[in-house]
N, C-alpha and C. Protein backbone atom coordinates (compact mmCIF):
# COMPACT_ATOMS: atom_id res chain seq x y z
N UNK A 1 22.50 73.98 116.96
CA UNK A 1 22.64 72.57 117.27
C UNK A 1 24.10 72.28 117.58
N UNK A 2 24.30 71.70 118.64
CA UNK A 2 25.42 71.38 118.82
C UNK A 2 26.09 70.19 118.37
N UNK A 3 26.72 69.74 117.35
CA UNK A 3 27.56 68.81 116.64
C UNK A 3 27.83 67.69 116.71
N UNK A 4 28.40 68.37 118.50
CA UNK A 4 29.85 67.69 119.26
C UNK A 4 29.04 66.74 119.77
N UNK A 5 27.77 67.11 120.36
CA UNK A 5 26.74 66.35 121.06
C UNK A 5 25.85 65.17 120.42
N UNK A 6 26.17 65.11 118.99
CA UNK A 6 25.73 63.69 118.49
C UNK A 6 25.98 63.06 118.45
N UNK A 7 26.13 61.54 117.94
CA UNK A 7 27.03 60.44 117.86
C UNK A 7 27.15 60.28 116.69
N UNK A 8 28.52 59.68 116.33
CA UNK A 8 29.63 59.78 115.48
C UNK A 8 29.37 58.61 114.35
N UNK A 9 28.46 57.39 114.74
CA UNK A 9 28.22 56.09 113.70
C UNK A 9 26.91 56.56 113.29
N UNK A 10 26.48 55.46 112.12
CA UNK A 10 25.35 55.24 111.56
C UNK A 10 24.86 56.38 111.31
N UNK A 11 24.97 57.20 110.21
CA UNK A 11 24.43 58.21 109.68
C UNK A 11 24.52 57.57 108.14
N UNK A 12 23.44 58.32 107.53
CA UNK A 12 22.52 58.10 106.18
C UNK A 12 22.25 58.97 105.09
N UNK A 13 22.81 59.14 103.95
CA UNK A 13 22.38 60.20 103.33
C UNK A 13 21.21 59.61 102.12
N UNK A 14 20.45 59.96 101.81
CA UNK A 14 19.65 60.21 100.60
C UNK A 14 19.06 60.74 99.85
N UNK A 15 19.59 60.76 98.59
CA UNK A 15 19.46 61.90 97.36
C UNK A 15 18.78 61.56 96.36
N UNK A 16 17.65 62.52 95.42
CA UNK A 16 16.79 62.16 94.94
C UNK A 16 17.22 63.06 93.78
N UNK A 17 17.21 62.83 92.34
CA UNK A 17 17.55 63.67 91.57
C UNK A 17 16.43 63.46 90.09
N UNK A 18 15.87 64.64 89.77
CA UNK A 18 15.66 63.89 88.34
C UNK A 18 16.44 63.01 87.25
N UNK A 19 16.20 62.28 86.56
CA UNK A 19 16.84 61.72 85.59
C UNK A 19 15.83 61.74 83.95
N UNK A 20 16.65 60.70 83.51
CA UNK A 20 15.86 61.20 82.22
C UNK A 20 14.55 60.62 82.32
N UNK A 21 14.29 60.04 82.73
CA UNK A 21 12.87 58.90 82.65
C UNK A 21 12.43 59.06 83.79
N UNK A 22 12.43 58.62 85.10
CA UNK A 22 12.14 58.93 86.28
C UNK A 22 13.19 59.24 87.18
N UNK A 23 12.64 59.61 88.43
CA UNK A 23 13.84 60.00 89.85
C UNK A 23 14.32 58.80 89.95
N UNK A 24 15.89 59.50 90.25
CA UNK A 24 16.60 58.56 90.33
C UNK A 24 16.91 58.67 91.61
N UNK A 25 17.16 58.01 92.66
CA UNK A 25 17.41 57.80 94.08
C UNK A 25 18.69 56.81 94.38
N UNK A 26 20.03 57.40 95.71
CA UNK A 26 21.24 57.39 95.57
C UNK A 26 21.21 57.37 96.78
N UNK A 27 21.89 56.72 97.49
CA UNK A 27 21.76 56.76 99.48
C UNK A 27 23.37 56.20 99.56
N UNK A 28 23.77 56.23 100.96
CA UNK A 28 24.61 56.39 101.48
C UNK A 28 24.44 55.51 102.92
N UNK A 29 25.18 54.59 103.23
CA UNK A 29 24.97 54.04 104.37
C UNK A 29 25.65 54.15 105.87
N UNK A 30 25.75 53.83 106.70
CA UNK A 30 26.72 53.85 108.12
C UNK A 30 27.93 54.61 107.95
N UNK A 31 27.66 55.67 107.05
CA UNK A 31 29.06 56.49 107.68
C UNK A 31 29.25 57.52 108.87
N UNK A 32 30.25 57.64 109.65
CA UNK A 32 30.43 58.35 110.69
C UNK A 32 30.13 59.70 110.53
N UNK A 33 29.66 60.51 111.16
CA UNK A 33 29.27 62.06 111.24
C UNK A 33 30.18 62.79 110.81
N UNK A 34 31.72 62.67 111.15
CA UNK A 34 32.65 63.55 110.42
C UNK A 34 32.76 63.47 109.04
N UNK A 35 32.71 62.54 108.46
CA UNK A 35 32.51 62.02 106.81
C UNK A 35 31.36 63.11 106.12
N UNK A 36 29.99 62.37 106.58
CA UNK A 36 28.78 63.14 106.25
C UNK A 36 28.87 64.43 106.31
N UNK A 37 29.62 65.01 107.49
CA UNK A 37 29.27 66.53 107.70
C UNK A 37 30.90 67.20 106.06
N UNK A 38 31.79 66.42 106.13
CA UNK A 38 32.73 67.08 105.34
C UNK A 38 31.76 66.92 104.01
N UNK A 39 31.65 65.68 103.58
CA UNK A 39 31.35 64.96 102.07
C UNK A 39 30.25 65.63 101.13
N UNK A 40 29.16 66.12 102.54
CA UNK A 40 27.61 66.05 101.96
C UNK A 40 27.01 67.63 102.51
N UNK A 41 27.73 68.53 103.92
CA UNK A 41 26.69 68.79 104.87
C UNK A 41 27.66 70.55 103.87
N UNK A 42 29.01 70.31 103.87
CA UNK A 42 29.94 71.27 103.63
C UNK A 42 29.44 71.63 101.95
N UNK A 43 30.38 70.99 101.32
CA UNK A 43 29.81 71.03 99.61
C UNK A 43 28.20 72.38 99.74
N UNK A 44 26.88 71.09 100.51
CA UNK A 44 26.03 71.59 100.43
C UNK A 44 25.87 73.06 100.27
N UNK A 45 26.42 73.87 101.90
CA UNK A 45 26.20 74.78 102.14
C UNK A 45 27.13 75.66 101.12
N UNK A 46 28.43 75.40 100.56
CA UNK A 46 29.53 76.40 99.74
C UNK A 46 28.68 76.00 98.28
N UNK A 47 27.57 75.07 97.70
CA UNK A 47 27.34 75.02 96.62
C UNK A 47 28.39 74.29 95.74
N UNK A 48 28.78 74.02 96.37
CA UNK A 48 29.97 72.46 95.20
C UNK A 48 29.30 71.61 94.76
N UNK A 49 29.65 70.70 94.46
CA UNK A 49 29.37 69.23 94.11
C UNK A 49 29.79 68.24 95.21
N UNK A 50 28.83 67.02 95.21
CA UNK A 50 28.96 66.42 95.95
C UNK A 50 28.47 64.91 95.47
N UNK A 51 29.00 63.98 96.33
CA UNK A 51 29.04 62.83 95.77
C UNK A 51 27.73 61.89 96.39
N UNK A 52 26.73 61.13 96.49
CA UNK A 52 26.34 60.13 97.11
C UNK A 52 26.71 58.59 96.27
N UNK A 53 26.87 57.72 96.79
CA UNK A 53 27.19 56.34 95.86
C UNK A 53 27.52 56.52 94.79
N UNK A 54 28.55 57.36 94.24
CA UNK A 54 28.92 57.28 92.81
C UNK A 54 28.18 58.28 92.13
N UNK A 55 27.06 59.10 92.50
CA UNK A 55 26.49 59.59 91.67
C UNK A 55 26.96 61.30 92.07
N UNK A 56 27.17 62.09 91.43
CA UNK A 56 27.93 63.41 91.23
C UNK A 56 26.67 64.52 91.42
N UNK A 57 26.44 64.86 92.14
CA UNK A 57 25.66 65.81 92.14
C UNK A 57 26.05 67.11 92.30
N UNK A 58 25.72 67.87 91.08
CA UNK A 58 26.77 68.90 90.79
C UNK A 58 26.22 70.39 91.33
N UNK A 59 25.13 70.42 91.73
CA UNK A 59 24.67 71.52 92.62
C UNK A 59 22.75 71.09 93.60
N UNK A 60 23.33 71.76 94.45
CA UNK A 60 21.83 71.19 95.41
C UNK A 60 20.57 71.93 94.54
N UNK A 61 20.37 72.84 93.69
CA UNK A 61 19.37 73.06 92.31
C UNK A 61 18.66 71.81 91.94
N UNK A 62 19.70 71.24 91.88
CA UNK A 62 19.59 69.55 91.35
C UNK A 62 19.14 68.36 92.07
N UNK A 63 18.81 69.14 93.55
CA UNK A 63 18.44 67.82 94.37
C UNK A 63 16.77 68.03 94.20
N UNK A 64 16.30 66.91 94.17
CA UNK A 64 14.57 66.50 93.94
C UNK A 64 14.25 66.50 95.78
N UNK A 65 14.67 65.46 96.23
CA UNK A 65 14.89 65.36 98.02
C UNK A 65 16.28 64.89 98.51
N UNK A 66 16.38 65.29 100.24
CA UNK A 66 17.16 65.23 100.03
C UNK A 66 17.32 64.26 101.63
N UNK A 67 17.71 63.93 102.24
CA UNK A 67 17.94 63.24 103.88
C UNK A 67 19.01 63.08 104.48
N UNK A 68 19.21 63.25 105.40
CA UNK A 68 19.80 63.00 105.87
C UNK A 68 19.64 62.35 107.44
N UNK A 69 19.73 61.35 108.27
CA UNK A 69 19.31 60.67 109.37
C UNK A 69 20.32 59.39 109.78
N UNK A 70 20.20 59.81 110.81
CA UNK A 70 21.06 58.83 111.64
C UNK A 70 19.94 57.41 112.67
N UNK A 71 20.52 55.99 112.66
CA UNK A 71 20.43 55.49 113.02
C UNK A 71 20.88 54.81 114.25
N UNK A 72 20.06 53.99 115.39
CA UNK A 72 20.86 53.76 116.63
C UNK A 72 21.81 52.55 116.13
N UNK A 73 21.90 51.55 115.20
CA UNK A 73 22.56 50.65 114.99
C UNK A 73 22.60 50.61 113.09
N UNK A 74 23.72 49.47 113.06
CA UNK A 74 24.18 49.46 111.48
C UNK A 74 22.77 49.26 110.69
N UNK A 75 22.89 49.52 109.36
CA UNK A 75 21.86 48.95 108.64
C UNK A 75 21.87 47.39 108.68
N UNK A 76 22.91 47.14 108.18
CA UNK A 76 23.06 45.42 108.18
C UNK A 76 22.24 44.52 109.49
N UNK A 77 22.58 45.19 110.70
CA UNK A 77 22.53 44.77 111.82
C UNK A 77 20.97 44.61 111.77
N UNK A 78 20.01 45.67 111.46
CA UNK A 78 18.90 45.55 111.95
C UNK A 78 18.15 44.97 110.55
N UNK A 79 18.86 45.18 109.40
CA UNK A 79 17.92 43.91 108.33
C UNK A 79 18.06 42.29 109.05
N UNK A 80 19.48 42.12 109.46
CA UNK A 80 19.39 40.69 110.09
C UNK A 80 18.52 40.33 110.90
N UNK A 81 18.78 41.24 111.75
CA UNK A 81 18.07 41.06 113.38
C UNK A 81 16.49 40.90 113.08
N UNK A 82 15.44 41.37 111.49
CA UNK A 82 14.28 41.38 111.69
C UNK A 82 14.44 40.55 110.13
N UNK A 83 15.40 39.99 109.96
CA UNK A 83 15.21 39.20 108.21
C UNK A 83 14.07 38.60 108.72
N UNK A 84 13.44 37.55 109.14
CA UNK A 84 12.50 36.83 109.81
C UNK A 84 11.37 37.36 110.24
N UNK A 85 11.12 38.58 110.61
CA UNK A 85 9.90 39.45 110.91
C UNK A 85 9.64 40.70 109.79
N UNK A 86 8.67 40.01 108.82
CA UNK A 86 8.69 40.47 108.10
C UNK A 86 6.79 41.78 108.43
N UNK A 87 6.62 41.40 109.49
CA UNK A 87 5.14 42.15 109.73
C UNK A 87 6.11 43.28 110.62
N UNK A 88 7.30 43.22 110.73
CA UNK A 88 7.98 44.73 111.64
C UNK A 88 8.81 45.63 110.84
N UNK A 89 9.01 44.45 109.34
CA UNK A 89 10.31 45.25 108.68
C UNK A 89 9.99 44.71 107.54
N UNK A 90 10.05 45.48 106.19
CA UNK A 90 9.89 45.39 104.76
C UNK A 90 11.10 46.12 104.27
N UNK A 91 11.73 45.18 103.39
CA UNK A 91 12.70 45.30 102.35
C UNK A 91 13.08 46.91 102.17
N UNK A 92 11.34 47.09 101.66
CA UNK A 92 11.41 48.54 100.98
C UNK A 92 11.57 49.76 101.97
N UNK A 93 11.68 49.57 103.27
CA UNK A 93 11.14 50.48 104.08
C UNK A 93 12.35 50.96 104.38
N UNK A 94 12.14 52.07 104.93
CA UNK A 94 14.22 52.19 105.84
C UNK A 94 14.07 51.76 107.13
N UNK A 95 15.20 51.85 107.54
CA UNK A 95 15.43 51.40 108.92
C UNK A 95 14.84 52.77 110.08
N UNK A 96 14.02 52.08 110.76
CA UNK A 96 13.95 53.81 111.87
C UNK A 96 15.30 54.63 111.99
N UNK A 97 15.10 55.78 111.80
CA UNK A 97 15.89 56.76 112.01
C UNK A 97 15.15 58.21 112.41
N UNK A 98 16.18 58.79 113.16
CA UNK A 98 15.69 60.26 113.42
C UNK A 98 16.20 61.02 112.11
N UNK A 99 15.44 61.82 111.59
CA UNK A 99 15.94 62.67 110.87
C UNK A 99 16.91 64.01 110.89
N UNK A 100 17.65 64.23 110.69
CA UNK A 100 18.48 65.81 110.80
C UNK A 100 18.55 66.53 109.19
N UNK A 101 17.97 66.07 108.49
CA UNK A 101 17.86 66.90 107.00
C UNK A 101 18.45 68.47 107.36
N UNK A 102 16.95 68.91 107.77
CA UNK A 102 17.03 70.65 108.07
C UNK A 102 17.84 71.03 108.89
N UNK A 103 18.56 70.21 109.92
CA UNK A 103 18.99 70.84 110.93
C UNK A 103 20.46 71.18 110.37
N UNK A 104 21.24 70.23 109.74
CA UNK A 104 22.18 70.42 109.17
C UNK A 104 21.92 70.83 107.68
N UNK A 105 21.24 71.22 107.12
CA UNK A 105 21.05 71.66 105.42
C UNK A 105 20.40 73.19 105.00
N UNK A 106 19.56 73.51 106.21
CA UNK A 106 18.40 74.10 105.63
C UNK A 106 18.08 75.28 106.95
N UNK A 107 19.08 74.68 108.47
CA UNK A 107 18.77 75.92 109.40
C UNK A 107 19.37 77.07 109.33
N UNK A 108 20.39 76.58 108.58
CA UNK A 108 21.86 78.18 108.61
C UNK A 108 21.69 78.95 107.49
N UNK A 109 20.17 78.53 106.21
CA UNK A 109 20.54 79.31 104.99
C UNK A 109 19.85 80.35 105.37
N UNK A 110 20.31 81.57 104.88
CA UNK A 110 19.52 83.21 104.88
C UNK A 110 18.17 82.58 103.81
N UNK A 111 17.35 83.72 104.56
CA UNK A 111 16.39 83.77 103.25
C UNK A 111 16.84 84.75 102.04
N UNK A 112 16.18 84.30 100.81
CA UNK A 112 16.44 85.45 99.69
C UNK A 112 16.98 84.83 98.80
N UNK A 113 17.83 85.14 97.88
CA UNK A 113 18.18 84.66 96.85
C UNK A 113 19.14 83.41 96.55
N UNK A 114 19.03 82.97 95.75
CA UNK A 114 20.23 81.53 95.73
C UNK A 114 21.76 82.74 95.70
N UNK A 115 22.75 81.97 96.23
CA UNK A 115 24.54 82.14 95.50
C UNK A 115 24.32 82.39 94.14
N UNK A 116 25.23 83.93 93.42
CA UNK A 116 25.26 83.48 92.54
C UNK A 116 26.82 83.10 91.78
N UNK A 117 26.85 81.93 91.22
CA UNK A 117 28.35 81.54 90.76
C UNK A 117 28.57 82.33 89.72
N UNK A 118 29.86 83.58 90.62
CA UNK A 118 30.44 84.70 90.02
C UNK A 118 30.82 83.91 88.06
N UNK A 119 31.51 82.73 89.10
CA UNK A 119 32.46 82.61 87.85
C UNK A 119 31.83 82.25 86.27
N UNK A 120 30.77 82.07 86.84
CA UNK A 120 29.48 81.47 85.51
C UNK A 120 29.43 82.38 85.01
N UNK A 121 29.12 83.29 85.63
CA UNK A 121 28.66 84.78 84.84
C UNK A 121 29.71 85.69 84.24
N UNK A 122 31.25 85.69 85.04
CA UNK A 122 32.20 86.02 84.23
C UNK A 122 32.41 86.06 83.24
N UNK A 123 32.39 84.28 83.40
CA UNK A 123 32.59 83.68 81.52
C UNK A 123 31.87 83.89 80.95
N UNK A 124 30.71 83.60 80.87
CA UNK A 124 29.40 84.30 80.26
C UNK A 124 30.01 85.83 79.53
N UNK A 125 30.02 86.51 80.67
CA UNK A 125 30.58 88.13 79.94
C UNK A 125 31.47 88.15 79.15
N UNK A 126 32.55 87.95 79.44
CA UNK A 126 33.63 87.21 78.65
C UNK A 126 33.78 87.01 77.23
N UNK A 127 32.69 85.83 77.23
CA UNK A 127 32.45 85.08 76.34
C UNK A 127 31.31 85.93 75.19
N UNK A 128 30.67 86.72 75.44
CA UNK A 128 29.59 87.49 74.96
C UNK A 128 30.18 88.10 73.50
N UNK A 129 31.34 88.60 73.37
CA UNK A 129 31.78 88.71 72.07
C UNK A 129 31.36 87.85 70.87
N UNK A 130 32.16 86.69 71.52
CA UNK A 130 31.96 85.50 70.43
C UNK A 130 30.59 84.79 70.19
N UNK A 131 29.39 85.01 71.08
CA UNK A 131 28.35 84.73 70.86
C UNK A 131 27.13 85.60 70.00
N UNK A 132 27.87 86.68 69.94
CA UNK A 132 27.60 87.73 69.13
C UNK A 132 27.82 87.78 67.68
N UNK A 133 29.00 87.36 67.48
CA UNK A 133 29.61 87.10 66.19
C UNK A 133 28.60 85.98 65.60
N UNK A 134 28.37 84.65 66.03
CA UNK A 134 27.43 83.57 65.97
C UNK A 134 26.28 84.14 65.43
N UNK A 135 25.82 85.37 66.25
CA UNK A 135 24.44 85.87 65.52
C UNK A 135 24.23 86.66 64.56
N UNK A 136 25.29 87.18 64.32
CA UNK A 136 26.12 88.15 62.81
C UNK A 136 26.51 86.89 61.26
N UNK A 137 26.76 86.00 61.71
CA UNK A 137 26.79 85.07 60.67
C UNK A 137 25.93 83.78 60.66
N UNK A 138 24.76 83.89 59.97
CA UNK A 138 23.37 82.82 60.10
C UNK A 138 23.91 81.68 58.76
N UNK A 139 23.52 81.26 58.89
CA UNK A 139 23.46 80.11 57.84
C UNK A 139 21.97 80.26 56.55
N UNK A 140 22.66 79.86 55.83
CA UNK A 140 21.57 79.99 54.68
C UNK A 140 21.56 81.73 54.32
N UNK A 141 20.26 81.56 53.73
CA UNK A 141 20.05 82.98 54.06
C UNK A 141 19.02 83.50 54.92
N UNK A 142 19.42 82.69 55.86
CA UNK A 142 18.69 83.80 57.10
C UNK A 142 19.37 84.97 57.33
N UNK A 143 18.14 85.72 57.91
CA UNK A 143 18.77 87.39 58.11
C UNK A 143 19.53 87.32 59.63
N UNK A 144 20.48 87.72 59.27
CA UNK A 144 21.37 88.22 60.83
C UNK A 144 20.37 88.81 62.13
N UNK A 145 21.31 88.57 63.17
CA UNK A 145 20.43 89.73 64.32
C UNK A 145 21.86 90.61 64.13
N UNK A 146 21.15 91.88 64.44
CA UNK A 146 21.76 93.20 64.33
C UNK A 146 22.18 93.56 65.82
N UNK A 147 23.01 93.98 66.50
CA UNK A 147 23.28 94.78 67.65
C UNK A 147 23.32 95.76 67.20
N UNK A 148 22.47 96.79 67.38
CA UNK A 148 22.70 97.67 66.98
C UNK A 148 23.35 99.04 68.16
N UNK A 149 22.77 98.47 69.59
CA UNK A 149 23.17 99.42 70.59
C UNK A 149 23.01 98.88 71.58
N UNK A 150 23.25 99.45 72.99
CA UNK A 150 23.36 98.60 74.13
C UNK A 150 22.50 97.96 74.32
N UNK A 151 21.03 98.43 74.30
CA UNK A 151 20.24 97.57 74.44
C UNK A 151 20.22 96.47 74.02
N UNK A 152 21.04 96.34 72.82
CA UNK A 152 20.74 94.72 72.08
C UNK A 152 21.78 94.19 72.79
N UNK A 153 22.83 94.42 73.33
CA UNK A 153 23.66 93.25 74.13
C UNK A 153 23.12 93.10 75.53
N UNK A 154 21.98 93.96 75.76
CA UNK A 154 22.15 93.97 77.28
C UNK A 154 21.33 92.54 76.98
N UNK A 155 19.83 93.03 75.93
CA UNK A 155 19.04 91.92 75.76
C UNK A 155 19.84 90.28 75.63
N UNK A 156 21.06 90.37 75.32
CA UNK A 156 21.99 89.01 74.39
C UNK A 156 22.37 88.65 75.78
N UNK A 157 22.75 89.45 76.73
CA UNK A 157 23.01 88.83 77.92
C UNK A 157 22.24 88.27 78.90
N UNK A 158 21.04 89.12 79.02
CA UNK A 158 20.16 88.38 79.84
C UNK A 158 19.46 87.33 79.38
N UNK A 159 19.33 86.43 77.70
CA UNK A 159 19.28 85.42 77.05
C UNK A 159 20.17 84.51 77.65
N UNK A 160 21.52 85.27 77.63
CA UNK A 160 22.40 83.99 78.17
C UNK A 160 22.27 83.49 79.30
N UNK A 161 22.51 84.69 80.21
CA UNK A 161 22.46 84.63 81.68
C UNK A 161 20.95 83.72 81.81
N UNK A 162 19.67 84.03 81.51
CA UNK A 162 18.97 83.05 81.99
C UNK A 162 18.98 81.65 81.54
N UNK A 163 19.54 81.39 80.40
CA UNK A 163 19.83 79.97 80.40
C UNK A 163 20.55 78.91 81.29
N UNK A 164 20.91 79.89 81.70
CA UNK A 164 21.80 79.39 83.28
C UNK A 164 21.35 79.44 85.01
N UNK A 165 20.89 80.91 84.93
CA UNK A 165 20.53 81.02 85.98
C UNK A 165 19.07 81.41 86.59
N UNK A 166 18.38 80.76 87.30
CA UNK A 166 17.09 80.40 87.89
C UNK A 166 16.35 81.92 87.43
N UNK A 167 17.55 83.08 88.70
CA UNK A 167 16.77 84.64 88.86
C UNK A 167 17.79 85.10 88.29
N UNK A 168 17.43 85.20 86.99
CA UNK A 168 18.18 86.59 85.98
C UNK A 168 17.25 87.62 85.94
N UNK A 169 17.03 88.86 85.97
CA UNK A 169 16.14 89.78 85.62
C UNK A 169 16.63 90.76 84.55
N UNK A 170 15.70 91.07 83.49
CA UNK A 170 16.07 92.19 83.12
C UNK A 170 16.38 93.92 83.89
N UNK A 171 17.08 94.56 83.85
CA UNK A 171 17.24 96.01 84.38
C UNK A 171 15.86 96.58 84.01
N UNK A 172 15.50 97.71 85.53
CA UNK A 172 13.92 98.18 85.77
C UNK A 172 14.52 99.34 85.95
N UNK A 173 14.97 100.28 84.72
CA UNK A 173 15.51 101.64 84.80
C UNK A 173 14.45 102.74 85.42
N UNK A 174 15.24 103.43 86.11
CA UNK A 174 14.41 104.78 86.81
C UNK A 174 14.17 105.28 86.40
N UNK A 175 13.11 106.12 86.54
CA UNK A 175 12.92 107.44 85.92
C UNK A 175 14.13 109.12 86.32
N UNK A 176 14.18 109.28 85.36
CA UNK A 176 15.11 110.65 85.58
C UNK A 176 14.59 111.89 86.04
């Protein structure tokens, strides 16, 4: 898709996220294409965080839906223009727009696995000492977990690691 070849006003973002009680829904109004493509289209694809109306969305994992669409005129413009025709235009409805969701979100990803954030897992490793120790000293008298050999840290890691991440697998050793 060529970029250069769209027009530059009235673009729309909307983001749908779980919350605690129900989806919570976050939109974005008439900003210009260079905005959208830095703010919302970039983040997306590197896996950052990204902002819609105040609300922080800290990885696309996290998006419920997602939109993105451009309009031929402002929002404002066309609630006015039909405040009065209410059998052409409802409050609740959006304004016509073409959609570009996929074209900018969803055409350039490879298939296969999500990114995985090195640095999560670093720390994680890292950190695996001291989470170890945690399970060496129980409270009360509960009985400790024992490490007794690799296997038991490999097991302590892939505990951790999947608390975090979607596709952790355990190791599917070969035969010798």
């Amino acid at each position: 898709m060529n970029k250069d070849a769209l027009p530059n006003q009235f673009w729309h973002c909307t983001v749908s996220v779980p919350g605690v009680k129900t989806v919570v829904q976050s939109r974005i109004i008439d900003w210009n294409l260079e905005r959208v493509l830095k703010e919302i289209v970039e983040p997306w694809h590197a896996g950052r965080a990204f902002t819609v109306n105040g609300r922080v969305i800290r990885h696309r994992d996290d998006v419920k839906t997602i939109r993105i669409q451009h309009t031929t005129e402002s929002v404002k413009s066309f609630e006015a223009r039909f405040a009065n025709r209410r059998d052409l235009y409802d409050s609740r409805n959006t304004v016509p727009a073409t959609d570009y969701t996929h074209e900018f979100l969803f055409s350039d990803l490879k298939p296969g696995l999500p990114l995985v954030d090195e640095q999560l897992v670093t720390a994680i490793c890292e950190r695996l000492p001291k989470a170890a120790k945690v399970l060496a000293k129980r409270r009360g008298k509960k009985p400790t977990f024992l490490l007794k050999d690799e296997y038991d840290v490999q097991d302590l890691l892939h505990c951790l690691l999947r608390a975090y991440l979607k596709f952790s697998v355990q190791e599917d050793p070969i035969g010798k």
